[in-house]
C-alpha atoms as a PDB file:
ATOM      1  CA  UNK A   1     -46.652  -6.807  40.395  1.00  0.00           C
ATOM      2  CA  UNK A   2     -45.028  -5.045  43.429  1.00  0.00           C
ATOM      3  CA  UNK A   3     -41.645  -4.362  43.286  1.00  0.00           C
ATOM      4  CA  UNK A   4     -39.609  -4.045  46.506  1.00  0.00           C
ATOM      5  CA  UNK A   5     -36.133  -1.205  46.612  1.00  0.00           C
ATOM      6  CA  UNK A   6     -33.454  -2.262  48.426  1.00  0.00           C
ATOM      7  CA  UNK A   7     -31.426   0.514  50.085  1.00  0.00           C
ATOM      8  CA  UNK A   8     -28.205   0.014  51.776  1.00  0.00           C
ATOM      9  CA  UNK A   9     -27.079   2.156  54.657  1.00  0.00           C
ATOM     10  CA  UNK A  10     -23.498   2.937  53.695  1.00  0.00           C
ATOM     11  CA  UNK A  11     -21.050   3.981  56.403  1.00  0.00           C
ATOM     12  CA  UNK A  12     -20.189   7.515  57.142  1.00  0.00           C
ATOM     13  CA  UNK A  13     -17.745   9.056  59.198  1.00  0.00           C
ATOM     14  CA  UNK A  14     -16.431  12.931  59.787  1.00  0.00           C
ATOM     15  CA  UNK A  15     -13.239  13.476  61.168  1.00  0.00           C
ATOM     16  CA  UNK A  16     -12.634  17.083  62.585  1.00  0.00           C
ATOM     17  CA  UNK A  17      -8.914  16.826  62.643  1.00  0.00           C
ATOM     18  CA  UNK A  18      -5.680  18.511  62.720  1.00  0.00           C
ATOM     19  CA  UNK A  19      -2.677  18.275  60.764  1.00  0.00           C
ATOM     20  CA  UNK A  20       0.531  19.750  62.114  1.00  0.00           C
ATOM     21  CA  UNK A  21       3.534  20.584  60.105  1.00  0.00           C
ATOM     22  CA  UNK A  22       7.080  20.863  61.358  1.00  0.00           C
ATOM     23  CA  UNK A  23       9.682  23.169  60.297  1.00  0.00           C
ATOM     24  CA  UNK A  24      12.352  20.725  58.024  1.00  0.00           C
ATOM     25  CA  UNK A  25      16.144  21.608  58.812  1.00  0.00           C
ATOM     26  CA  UNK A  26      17.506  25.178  59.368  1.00  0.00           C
ATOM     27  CA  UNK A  27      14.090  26.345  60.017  1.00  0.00           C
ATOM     28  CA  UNK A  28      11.805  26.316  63.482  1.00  0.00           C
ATOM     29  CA  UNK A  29       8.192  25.954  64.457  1.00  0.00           C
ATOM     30  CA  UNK A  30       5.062  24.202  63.859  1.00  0.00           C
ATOM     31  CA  UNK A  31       1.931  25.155  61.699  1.00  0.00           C
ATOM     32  CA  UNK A  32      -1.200  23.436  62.924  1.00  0.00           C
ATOM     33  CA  UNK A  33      -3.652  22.946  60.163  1.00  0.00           C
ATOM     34  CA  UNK A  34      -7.664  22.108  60.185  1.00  0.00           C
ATOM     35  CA  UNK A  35      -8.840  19.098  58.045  1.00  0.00           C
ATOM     36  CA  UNK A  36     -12.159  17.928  57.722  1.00  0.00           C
ATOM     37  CA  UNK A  37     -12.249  14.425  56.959  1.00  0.00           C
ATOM     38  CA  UNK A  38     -15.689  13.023  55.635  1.00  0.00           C
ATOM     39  CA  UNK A  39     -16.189   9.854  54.677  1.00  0.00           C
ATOM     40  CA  UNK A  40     -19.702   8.550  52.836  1.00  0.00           C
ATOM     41  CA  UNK A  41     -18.781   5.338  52.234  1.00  0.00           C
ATOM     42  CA  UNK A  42     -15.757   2.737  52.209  1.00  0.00           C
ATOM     43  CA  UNK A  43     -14.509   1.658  49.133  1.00  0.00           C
ATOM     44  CA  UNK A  44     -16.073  -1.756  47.929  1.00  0.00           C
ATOM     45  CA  UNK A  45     -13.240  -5.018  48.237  1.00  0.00           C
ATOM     46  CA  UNK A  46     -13.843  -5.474  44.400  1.00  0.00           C
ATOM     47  CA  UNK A  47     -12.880  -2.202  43.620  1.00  0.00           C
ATOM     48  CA  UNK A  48      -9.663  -1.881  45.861  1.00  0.00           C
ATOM     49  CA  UNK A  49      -8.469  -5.327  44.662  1.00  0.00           C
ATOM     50  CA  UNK A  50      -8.866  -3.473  40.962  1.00  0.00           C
ATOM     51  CA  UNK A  51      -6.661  -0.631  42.163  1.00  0.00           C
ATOM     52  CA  UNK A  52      -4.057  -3.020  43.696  1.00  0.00           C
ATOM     53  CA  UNK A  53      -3.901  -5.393  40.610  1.00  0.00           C
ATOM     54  CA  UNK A  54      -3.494  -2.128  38.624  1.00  0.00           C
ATOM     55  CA  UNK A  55      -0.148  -0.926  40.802  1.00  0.00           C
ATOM     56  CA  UNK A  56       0.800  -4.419  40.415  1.00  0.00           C
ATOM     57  CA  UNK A  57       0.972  -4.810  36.846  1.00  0.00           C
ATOM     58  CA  UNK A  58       0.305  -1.198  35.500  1.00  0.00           C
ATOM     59  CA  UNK A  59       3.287   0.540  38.127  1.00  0.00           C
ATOM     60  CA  UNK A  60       1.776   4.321  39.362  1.00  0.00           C
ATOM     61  CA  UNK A  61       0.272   5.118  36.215  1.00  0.00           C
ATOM     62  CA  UNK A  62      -1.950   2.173  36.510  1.00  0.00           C
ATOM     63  CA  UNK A  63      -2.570   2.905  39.854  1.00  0.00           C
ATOM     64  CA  UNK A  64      -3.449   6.251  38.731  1.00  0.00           C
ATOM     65  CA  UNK A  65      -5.733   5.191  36.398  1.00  0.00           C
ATOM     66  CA  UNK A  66      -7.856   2.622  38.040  1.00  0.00           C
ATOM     67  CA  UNK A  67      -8.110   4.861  41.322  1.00  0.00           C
ATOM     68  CA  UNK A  68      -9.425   7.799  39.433  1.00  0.00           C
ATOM     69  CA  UNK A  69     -11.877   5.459  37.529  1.00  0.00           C
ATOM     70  CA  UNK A  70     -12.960   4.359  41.092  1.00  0.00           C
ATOM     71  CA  UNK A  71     -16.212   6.258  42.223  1.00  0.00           C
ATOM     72  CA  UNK A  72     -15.354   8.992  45.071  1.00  0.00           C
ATOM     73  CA  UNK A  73     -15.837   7.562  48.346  1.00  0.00           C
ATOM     74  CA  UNK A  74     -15.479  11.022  50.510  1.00  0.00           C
ATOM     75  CA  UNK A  75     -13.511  13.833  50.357  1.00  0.00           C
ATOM     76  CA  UNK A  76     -10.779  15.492  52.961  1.00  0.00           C
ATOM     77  CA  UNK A  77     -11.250  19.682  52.929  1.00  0.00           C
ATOM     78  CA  UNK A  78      -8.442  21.812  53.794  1.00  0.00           C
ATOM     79  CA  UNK A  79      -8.236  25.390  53.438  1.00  0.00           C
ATOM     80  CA  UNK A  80     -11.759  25.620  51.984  1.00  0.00           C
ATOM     81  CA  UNK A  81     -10.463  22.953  49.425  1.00  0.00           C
ATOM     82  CA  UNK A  82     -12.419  19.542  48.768  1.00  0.00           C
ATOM     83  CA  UNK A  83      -9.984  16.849  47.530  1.00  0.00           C
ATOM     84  CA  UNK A  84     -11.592  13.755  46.465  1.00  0.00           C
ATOM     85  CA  UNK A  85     -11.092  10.280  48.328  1.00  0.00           C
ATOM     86  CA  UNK A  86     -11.083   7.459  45.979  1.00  0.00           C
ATOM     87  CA  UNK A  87      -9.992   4.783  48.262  1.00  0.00           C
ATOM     88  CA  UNK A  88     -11.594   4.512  51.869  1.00  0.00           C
ATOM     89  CA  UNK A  89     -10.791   1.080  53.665  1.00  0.00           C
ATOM     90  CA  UNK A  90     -11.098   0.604  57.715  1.00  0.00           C
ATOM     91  CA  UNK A  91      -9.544  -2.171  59.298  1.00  0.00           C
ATOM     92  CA  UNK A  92     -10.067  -3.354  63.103  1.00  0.00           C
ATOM     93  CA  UNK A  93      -7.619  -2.465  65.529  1.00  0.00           C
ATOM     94  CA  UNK A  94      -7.180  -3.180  69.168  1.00  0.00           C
ATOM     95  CA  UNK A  95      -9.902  -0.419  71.210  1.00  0.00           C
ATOM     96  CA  UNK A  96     -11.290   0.833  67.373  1.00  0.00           C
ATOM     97  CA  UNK A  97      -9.773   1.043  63.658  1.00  0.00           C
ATOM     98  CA  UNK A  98      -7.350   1.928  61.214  1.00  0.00           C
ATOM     99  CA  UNK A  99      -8.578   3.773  58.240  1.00  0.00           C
ATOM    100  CA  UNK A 100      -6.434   4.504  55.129  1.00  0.00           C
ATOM    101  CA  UNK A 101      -7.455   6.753  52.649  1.00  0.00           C
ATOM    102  CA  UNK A 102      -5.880   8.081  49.332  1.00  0.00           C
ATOM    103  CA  UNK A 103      -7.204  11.074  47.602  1.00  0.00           C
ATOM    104  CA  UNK A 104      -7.206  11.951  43.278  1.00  0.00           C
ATOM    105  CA  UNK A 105      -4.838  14.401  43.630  1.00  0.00           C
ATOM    106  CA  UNK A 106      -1.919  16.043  46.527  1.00  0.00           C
ATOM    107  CA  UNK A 107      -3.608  18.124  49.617  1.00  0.00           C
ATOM    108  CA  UNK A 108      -0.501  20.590  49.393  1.00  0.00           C
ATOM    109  CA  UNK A 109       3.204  20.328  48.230  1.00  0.00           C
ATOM    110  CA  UNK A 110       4.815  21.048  52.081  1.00  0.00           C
ATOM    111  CA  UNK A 111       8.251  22.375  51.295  1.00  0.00           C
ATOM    112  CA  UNK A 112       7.136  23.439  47.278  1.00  0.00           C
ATOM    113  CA  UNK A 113       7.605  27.007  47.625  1.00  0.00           C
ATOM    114  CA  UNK A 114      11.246  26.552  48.592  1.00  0.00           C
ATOM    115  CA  UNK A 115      13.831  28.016  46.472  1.00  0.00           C
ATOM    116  CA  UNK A 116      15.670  24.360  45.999  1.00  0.00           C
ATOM    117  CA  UNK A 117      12.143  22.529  46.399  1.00  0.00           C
ATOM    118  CA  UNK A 118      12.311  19.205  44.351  1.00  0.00           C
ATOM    119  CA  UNK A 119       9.843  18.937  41.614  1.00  0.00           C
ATOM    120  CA  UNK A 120       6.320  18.377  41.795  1.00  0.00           C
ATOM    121  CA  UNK A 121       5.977  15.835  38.878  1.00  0.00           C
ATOM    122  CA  UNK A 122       4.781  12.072  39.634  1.00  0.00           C
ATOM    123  CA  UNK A 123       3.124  13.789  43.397  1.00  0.00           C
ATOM    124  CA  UNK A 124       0.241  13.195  42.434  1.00  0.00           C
ATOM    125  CA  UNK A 125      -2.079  11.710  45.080  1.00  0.00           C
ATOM    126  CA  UNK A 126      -2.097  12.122  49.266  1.00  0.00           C
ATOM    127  CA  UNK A 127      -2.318   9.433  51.419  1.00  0.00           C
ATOM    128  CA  UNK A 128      -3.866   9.625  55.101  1.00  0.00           C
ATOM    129  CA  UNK A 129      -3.497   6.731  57.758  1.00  0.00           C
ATOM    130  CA  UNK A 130      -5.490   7.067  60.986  1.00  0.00           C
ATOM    131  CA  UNK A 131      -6.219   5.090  63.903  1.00  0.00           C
ATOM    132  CA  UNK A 132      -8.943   5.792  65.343  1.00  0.00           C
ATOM    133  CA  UNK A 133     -10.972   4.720  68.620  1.00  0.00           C
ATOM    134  CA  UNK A 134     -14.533   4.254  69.615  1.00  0.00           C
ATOM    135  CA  UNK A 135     -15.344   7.561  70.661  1.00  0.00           C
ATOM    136  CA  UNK A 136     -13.815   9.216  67.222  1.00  0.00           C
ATOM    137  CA  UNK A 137     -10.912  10.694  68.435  1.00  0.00           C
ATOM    138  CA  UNK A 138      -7.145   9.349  67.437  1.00  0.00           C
ATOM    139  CA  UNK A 139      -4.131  10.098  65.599  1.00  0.00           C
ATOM    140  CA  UNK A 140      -2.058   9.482  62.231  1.00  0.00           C
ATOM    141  CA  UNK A 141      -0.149  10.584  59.641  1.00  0.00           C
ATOM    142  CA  UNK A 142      -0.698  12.616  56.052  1.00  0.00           C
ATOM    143  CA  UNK A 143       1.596  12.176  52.948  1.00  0.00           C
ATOM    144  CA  UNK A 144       0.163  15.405  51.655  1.00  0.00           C
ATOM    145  CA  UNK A 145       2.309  15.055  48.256  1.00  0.00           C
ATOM    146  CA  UNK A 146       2.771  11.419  47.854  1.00  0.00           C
ATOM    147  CA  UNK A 147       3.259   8.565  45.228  1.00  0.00           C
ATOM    148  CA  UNK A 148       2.895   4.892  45.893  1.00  0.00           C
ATOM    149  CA  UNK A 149       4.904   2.085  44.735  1.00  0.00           C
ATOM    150  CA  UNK A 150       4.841  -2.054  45.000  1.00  0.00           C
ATOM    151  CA  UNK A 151       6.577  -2.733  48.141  1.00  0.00           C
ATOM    152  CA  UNK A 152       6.027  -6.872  47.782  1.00  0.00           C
ATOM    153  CA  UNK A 153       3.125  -9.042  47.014  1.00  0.00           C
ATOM    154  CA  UNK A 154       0.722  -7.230  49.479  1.00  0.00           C
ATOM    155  CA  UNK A 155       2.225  -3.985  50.621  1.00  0.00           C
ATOM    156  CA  UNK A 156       2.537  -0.655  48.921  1.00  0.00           C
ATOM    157  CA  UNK A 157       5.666   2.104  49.607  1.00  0.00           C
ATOM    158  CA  UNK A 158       4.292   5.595  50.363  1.00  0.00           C
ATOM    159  CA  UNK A 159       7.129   8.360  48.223  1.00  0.00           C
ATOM    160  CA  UNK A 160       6.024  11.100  50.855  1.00  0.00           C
ATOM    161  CA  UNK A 161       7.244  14.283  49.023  1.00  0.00           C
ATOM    162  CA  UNK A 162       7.618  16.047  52.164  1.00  0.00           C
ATOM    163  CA  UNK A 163      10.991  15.528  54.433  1.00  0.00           C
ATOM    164  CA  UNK A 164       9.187  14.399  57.902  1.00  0.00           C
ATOM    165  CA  UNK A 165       5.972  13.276  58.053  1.00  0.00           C
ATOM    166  CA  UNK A 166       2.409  15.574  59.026  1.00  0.00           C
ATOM    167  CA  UNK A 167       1.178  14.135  61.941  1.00  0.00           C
ATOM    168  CA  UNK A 168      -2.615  14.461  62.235  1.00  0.00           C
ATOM    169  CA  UNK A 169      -4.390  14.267  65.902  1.00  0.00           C
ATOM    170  CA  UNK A 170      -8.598  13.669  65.258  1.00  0.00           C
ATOM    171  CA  UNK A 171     -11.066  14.927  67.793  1.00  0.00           C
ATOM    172  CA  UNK A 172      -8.840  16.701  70.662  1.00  0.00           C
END
């Protein structure tokens, strides 16, 4: 008897990208930040309908727990850190896509190190949205620090723990 593997060709993507962070009030400038953005593979329907049924009925620590449990679909690097991403999804969008991504655990608490910082506690994920085009270049936004809530029956809130958002620019 012969038996016959089937391999699937899963999606990858790398993003060389930027992140720049703005000074918050009573402070000036900009720091400009590499990312590297590497996705292996988007997160499977099944599982992301899991992680949304979790926030649904299980509130952030359900969330938590079911994206955790979810197999790592990438990971973003910053400052010689890997963080891993547990949730990849890409959605058409007019001239190429929108990708949102959530990593296990915060890329960096912006503000932290502040005297009167708020605390740290329940920050416990980031959350990157990008739009990107053909050609792999495009722009978006990081919740480095964030925590997500039930907005209605098929949105989520994004608790950014910074005061402005990072805006990230991919490819330029």
């Amino acid at each position: 008897m012969i038996m016959l593997a089937l391999v699937l060709t899963l999606a990858a993507d790398t993003f060389q990208a930027s992140a720049a962070v703005t000074a918050g009030p009573g402070a000036t400038g900009t720091i400009t930040v590499p990312l590297i953005i590497q996705i292996d593979r988007y997160t499977p329907e099944s599982a992301r309908t899991k992680m949304r049924d979790a926030l649904k009925h299980g509130g952030y620590p359900g969330f938590l727990r079911a994206l955790r449990d979810t197999a790592a679909a990438g990971h973003v690097e910053v400052a010689g850190r890997k963080v891993a991403i547990r949730w990849a999804e890409e959605q058409p969008a007019e001239g190429g896509r929108r990708i949102s991504l959530v990593t296990d655990e915060p890329l960096y608490f912006v503000g932290g190190a502040r005297k009167d910082a708020k605390p740290k506690a329940g920050y416990e994920v980031a959350v990157l949205l990008l739009t990107v085009d053909a050609a792999g270049k495009g722009e978006g936004t990081v919740a480095a620090a964030a925590r997500v809530k039930p907005l209605d029956v098929t949105g989520v809130k994004i608790d950014d723990y910074a005061e402005t958002p990072i805006k990230i620019t991919i490819g330029r």
